[in-house]
Protein backbone atom coordinates (compact mmCIF):
# COMPACT_ATOMS: atom_id res chain seq x y z
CA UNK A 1 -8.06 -11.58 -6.33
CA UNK A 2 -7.07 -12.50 -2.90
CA UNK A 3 -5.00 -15.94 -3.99
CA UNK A 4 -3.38 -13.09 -6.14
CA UNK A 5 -2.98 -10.48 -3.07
CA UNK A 6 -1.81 -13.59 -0.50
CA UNK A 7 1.00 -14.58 -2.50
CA UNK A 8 1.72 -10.91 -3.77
CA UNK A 9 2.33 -10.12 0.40
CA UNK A 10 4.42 -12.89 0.37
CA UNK A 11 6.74 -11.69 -2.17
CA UNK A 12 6.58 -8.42 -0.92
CA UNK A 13 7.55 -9.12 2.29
CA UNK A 14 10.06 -10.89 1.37
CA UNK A 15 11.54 -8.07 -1.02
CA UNK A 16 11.35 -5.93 2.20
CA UNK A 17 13.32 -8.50 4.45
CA UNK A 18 11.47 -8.03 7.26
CA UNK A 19 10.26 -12.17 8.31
CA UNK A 20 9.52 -11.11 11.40
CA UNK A 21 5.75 -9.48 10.53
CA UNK A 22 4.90 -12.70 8.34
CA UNK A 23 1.14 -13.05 8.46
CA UNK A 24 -1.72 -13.75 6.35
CA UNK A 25 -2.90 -10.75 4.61
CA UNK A 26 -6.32 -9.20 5.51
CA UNK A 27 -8.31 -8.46 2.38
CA UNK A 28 -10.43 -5.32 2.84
CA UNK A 29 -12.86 -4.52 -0.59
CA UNK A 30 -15.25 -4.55 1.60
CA UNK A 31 -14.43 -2.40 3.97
CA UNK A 32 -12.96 0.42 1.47
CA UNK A 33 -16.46 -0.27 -0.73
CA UNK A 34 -18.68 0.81 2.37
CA UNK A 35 -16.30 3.41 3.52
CA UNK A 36 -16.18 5.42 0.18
CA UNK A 37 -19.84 4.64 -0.42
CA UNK A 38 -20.88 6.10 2.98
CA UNK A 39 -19.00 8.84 2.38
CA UNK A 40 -19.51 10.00 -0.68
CA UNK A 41 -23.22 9.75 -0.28
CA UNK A 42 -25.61 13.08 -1.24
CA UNK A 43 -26.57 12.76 2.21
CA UNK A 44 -23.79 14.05 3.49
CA UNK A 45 -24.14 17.01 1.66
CA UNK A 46 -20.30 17.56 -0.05
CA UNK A 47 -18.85 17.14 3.53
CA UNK A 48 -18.01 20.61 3.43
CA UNK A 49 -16.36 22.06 6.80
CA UNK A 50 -18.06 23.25 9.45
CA UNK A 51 -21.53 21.64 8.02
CA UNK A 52 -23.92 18.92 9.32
CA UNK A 53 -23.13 16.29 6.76
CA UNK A 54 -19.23 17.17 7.65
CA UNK A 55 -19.90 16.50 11.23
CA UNK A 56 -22.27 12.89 10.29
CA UNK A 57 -18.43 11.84 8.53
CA UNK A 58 -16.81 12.67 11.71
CA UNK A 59 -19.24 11.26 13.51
CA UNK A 60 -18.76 8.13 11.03
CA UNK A 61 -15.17 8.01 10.66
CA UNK A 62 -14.78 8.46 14.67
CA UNK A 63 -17.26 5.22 14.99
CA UNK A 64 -14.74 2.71 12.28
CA UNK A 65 -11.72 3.97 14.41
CA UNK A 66 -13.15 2.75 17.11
CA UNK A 67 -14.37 -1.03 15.48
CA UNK A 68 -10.77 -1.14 14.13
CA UNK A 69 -9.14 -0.57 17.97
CA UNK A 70 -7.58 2.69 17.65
CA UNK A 71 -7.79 4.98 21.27
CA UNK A 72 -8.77 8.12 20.93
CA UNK A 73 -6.54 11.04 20.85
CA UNK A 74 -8.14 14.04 20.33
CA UNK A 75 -9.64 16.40 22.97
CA UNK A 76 -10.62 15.22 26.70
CA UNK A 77 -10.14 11.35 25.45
CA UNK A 78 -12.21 11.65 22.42
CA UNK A 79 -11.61 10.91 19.03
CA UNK A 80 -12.00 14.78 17.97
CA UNK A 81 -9.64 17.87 18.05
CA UNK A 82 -11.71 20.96 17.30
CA UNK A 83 -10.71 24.19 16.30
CA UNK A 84 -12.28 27.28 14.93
CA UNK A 85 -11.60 29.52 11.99
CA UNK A 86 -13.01 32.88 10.78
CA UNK A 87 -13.71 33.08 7.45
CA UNK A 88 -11.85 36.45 5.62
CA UNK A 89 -13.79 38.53 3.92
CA UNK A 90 -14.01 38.08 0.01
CA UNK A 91 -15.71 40.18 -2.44
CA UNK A 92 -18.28 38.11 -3.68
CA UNK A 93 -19.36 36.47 -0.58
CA UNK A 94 -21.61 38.68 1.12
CA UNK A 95 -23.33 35.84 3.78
CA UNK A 96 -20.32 34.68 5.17
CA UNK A 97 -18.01 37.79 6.07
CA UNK A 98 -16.36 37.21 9.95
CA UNK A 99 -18.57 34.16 10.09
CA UNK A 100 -16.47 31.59 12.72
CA UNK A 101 -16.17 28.11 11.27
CA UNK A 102 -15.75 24.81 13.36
CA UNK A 103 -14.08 21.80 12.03
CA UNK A 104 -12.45 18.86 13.71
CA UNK A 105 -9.99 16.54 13.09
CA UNK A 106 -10.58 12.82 13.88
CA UNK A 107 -7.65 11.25 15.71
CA UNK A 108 -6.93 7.61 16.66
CA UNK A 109 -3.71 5.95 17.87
CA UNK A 110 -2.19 2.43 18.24
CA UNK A 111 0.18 2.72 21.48
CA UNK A 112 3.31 0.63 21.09
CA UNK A 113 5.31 2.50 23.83
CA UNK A 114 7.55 3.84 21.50
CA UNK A 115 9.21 7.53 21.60
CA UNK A 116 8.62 7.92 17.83
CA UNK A 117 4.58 8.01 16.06
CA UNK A 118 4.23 7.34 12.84
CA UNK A 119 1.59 9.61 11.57
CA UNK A 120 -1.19 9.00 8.60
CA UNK A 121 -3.18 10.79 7.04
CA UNK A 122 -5.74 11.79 4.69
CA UNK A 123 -8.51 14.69 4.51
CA UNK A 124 -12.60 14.10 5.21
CA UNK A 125 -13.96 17.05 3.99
CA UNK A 126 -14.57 18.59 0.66
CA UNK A 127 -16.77 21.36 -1.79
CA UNK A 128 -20.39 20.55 -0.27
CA UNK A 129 -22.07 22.26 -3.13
CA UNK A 130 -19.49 23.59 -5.11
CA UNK A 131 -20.01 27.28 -4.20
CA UNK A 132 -15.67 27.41 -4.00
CA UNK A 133 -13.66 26.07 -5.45
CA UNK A 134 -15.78 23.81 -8.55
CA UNK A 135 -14.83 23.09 -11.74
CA UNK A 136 -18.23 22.74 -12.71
CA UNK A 137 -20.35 24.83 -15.01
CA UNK A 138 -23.36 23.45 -13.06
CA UNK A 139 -23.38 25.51 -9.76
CA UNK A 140 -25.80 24.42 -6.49
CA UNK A 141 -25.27 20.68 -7.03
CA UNK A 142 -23.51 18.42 -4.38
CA UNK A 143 -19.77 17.47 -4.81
CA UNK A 144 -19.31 13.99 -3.33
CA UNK A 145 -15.83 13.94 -3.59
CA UNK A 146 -15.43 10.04 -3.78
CA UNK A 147 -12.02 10.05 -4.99
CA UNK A 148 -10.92 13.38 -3.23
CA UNK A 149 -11.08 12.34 -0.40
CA UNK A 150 -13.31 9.76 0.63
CA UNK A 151 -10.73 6.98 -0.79
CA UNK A 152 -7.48 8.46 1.28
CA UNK A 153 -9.82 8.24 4.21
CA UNK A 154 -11.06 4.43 3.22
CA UNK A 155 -7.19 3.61 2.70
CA UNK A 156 -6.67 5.53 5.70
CA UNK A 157 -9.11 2.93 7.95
CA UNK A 158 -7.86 -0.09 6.22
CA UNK A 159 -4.08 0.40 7.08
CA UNK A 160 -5.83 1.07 10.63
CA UNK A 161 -7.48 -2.57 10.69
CA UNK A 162 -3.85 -4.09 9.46
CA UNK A 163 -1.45 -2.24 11.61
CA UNK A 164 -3.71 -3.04 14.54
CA UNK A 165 -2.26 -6.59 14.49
CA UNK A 166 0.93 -5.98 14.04
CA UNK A 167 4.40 -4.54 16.73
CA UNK A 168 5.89 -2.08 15.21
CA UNK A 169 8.48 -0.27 16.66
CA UNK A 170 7.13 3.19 16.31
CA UNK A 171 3.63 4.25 17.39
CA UNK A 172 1.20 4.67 14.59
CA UNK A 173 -1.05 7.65 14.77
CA UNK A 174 -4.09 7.73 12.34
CA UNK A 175 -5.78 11.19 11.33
CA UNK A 176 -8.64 12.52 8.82
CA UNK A 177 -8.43 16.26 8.72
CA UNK A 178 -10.45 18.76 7.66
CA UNK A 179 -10.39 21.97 5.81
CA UNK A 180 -7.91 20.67 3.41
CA UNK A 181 -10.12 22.60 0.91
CA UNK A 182 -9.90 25.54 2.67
CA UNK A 183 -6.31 25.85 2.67
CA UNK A 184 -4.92 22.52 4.86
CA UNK A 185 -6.79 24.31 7.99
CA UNK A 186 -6.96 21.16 9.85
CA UNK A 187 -3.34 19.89 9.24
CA UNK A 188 -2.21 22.92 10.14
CA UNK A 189 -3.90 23.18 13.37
CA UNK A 190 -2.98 20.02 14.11
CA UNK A 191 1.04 20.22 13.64
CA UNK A 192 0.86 23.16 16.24
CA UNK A 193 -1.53 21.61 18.71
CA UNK A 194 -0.87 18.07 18.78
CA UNK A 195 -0.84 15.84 21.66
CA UNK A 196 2.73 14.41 20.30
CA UNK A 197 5.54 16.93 19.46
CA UNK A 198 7.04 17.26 15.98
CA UNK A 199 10.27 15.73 17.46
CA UNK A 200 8.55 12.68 18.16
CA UNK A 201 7.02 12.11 14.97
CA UNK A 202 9.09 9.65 12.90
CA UNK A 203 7.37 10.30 9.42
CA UNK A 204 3.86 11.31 7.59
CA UNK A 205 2.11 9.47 4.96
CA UNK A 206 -0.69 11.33 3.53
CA UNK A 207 -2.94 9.90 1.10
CA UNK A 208 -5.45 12.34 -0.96
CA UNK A 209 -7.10 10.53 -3.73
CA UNK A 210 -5.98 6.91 -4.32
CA UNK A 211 -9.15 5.80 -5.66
CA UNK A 212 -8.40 6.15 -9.56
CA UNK A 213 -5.40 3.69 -10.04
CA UNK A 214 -5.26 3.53 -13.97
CA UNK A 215 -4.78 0.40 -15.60
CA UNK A 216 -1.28 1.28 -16.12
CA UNK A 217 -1.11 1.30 -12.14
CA UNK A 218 0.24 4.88 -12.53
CA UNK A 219 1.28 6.01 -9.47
CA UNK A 220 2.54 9.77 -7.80
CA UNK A 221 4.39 9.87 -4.79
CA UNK A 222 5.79 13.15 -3.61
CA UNK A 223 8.35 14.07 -0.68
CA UNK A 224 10.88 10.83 -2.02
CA UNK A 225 13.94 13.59 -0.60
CA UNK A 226 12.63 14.28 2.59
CA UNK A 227 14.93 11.39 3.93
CA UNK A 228 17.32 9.48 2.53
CA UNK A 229 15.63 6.35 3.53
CA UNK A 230 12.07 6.41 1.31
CA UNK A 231 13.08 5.91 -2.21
CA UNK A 232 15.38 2.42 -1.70
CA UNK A 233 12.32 1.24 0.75
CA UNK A 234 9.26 2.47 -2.02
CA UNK A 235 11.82 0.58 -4.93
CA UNK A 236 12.05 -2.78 -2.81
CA UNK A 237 8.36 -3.26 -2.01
CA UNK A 238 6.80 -2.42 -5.07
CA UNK A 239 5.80 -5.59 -5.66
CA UNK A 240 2.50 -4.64 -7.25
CA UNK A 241 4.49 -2.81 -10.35
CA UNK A 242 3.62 0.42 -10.21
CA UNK A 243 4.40 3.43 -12.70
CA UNK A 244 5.66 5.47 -10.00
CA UNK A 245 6.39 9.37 -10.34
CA UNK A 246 8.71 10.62 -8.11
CA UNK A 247 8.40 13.70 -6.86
CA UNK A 248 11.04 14.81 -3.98
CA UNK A 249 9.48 18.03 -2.89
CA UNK A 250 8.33 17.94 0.59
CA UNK A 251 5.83 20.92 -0.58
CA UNK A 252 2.67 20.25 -2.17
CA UNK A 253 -1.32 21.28 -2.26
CA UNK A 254 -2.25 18.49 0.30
CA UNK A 255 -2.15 17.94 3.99
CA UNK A 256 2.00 17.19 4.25
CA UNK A 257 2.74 20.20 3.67
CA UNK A 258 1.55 20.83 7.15
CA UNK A 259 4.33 18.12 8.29
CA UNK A 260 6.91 19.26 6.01
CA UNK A 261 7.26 22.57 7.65
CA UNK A 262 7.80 20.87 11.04
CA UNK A 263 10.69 19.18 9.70
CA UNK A 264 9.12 15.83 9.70
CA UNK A 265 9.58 13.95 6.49
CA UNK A 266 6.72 13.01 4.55
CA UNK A 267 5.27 11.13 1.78
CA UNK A 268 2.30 11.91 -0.03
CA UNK A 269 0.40 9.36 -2.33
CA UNK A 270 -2.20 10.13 -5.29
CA UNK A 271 -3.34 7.94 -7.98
CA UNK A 272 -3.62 11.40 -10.77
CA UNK A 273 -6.14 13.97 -11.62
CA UNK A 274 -9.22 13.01 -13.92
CA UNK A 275 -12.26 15.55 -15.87
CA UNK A 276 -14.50 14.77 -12.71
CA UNK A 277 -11.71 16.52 -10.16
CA UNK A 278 -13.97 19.03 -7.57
CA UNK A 279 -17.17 18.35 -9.61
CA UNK A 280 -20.47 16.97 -8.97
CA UNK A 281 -19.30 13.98 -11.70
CA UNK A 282 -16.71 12.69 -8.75
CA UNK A 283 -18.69 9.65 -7.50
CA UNK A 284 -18.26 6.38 -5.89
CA UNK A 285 -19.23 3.97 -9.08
CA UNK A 286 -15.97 5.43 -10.85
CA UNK A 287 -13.97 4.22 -7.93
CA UNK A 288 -10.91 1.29 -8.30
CA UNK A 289 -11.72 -0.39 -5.31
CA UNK A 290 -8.89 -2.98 -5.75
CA UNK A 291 -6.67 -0.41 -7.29
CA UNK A 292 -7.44 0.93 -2.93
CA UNK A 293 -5.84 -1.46 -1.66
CA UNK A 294 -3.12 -2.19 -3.79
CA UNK A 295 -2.36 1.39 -2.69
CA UNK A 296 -2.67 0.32 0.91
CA UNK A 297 -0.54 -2.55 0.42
CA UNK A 298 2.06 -0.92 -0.70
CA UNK A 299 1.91 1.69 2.42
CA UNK A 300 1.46 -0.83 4.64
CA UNK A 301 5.06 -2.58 3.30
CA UNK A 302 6.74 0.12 2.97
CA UNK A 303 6.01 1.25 6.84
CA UNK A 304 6.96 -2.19 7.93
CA UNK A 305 10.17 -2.02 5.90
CA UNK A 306 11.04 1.98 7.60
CA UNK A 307 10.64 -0.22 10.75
CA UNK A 308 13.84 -1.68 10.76
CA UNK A 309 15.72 1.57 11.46
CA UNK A 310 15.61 3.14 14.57
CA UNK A 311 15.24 6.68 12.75
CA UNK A 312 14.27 8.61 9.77
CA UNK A 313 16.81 11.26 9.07
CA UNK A 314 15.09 14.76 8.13
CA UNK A 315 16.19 16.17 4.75
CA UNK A 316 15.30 20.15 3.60
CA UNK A 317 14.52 19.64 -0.22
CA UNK A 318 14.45 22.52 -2.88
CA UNK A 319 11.62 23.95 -3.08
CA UNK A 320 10.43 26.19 -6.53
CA UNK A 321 6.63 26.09 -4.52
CA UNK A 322 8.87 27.63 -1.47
CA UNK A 323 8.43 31.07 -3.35
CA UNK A 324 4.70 32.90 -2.54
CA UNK A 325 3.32 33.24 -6.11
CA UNK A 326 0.41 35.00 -6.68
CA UNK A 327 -1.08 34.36 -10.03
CA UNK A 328 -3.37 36.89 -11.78
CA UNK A 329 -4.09 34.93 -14.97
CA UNK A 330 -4.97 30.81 -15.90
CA UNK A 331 -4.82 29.50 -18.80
CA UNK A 332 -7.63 27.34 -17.68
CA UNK A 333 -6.29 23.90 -17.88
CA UNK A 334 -6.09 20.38 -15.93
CA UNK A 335 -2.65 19.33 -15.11
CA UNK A 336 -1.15 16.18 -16.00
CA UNK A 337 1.04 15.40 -12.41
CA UNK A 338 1.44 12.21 -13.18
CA UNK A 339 3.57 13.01 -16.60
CA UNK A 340 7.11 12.74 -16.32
CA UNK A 341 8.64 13.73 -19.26
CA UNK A 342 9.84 17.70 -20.08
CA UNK A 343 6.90 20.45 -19.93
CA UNK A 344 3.30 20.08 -18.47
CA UNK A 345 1.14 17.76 -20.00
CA UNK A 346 -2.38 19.28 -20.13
CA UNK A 347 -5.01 16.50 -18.50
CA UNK A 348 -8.15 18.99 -19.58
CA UNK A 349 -9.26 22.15 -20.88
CA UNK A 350 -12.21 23.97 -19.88
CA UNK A 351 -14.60 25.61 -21.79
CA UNK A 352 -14.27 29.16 -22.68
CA UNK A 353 -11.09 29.73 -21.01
CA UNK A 354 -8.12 31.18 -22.23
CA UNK A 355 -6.49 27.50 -23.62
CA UNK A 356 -9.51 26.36 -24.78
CA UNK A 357 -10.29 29.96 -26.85
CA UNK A 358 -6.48 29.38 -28.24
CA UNK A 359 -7.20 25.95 -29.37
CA UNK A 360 -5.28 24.32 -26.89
CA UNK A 361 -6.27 20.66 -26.25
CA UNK A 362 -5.98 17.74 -24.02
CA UNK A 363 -2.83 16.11 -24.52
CA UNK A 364 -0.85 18.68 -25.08
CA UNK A 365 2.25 19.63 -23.32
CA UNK A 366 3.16 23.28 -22.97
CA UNK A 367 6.81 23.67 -23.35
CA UNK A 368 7.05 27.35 -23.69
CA UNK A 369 5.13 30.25 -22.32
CA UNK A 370 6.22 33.89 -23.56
CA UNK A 371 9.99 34.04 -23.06
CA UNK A 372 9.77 31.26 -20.38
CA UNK A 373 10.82 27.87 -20.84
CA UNK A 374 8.43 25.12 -19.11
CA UNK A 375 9.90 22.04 -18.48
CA UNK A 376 8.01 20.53 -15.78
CA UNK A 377 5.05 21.59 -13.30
CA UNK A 378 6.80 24.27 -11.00
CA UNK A 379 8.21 26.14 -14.37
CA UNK A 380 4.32 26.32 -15.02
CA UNK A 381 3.21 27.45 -11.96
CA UNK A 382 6.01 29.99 -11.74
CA UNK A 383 5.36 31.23 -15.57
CA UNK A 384 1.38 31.91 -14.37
CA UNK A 385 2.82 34.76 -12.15
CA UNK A 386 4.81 36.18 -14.57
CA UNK A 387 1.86 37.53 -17.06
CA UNK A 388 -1.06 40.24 -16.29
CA UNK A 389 -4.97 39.99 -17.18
CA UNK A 390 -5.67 40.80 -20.69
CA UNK A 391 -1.58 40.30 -21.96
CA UNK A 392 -1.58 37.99 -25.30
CA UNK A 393 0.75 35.30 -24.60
CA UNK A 394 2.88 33.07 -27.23
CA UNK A 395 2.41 29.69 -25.36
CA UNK A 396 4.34 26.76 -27.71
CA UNK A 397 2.90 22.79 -26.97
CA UNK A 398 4.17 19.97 -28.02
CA UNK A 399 1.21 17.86 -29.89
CA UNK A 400 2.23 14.28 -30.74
CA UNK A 401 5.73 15.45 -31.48
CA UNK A 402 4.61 18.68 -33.42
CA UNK A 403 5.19 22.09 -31.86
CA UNK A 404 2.60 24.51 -31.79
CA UNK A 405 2.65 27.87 -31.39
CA UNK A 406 -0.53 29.46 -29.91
CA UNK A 407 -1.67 32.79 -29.13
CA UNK A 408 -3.19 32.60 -25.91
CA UNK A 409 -4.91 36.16 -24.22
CA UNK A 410 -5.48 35.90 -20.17
């Protein structure tokens, strides 16, 4: 694997013309193994924010920032920014009503006297014990949340370790948030009270869950139109032959959304949604290490490719998740994001849900819903706030090239 990786660089940076960062490849299984393994470990409880095993990965994640060089650049010369939030009220939580949550972002930075940062990213935290936000039938049991997030983070460290060796132009500032389940808490916090302006920020990567690369090395990548620059840079160092989807909404469930709205142009990385997604079944023996840092790899070339320009021109993209949707009714379903063709292909189906009751199955691709034509993800989200609780819907799939026409009641 590493002859493979050494002369893979090689090509790589070569296909990204940039000669002048030549040097031999640090291989980091290792590294990404322990990283995940630590923490995605039941000790830590789910790493859920504002709880003791969220605070041991902080406490972690603060320590390999350190052994990797990074200075601290959080609050009063640490490696932390905290913030507080209070928790709204919600009907079926009678415990936690105006209870004040802490979290706190980790924050380490590579200083190359530049006037632009490069920032990346990737979120710590997760369900702890399911009690929001599960998939799982099985309630009370921990959620380790290997893939979401503890492989961004491990990704996260290991582009740490090789950018430390390198001049780059820019800055590079590196960041685990927190309370990305909550509702991107800690991104958001930290876009309005960061120790470098907006302005100064050249670009975000995020990364939230690399740690599933398929054997097909399927690949999303979202926020391709924030600037003209990404897509011809992500086409020349793919080296490793990736499947990629392109996405070029700057908008999306994940921390650079937080970025976005600063008018800093992001990226956003994710290897694809699998039946162990925010349940206890999301471990770290169903993790592609090497899959990691092929992921990495291709971040890391890509960075060093955006560094010969002296900006990255801003672009507003259209935006269908720009309109507030509330949606009453699910059809209780696992999206496909990393299918590309016309409709949304269905990844999973729970259990006594609306698609499941239908006879809806995995594989699938819903094409029609009601009146409402679907032909991609954000026709599908928009078509879920379109219908009320308890309306029978006509949903139409597409099974291996045979439509189906299902009656579906929310």
């Amino acid at each position: 694997m590493k002859n493979i990786l050494f002369v893979s660089a090689l090509i790589l940076l070569a296909a990204c013309n940039t000669p002048e960062l030549v040097k031999e490849p640090i291989s980091l299984i290792v590294d990404y193994t322990a990283d995940v393994t630590f923490l995605a470990d039941d000790s830590l409880e789910g790493r859920e924010v504002g709880t003791p095993g969220e605070l041991k990965a902080a406490n972690y994640i603060a320590e390999r920032m350190k052994e990797n060089g990074l200075a601290p650049k959080g609050d009063d010369n640490t490696y932390f920014q905290v913030f507080t939030r209070k928790m709204k009220a919600h009907p079926h939580d009678t415990l936690n009503i105006g209870n004040t949550i802490e979290g706190r972002n980790v924050v380490g930075f590579i200083d190359n006297g530049s006037e632009k940062t490069v920032v990346i990213g990737a979120h710590y935290d997760h369900l702890g014990y399911g009690e929001e936000h599960s998939l799982s039938d099985s309630a009370g049991q921990i959620h380790n949340g290997a893939d979401d997030n503890a492989s961004g983070v491990a990704a996260m460290l290991g582009l740490a370790k090789k950018f430390k060796g390198q001049k780059l132009k820019t800055n590079v500032l590196f960041i685990a948030f927190t309370g990305e389940e909550k509702g991107l808490w800690g991104s958001n916090y930290f876009v309005k009270n960061s120790p470098i302006p907006a302005s100064e920020m050249a670009y975000m990567v995020n990364m939230d869950m690399v740690g599933r690369l398929d054997s097909n090395r399927r690949l999303a990548i979202f926020g391709i139109g924030t600037s003209p620059l990404f897509k011809p840079a992500l086409d020349s160092c793919n080296i490793f032959g990736f499947q990629s989807k392109f996405d070029s909404s700057g908008m999306g469930p994940s921390d650079h959304t937080s970025f976005y709205l600063q008018d800093v142009p992001v990226l956003h990385f994710f290897t694809g949604q699998h039946k162990d997604y925010h349940k206890p079944t999301d471990d770290t023996e169903f993790i592609n290490f090497e899959g990691i840092e092929m992921v990495a790899d291709y971040i890391e070339s890509i960075v060093i490719n955006l560094n010969g320009y002296d900006s990255i021109p801003f672009r507003k993209t259209k935006d269908k998740s720009n309109k507030k949707m509330s949606f009453k009714v699910t059809l209780g379903v696992m999206p496909d994001y990393l299918f590309d063709g016309t409709g949304m292909r269905i990844e999973g189906v729970k259990e006594n849900r609306p698609a499941f009751n239908a006879g809806i199955e995995k594989g699938d691709i819903v094409i029609k819903m009601g009146d409402f034509e679907v032909k991609d993800m954000a026709d599908y989200m928009e078509c879920l706030g379109k219908f009320e609780p308890e309306s029978i819907v006509e949903v139409s799939v597409n099974r291996n090239g045979e439509v189906l026409k299902k009656k579906v009641t929310f």
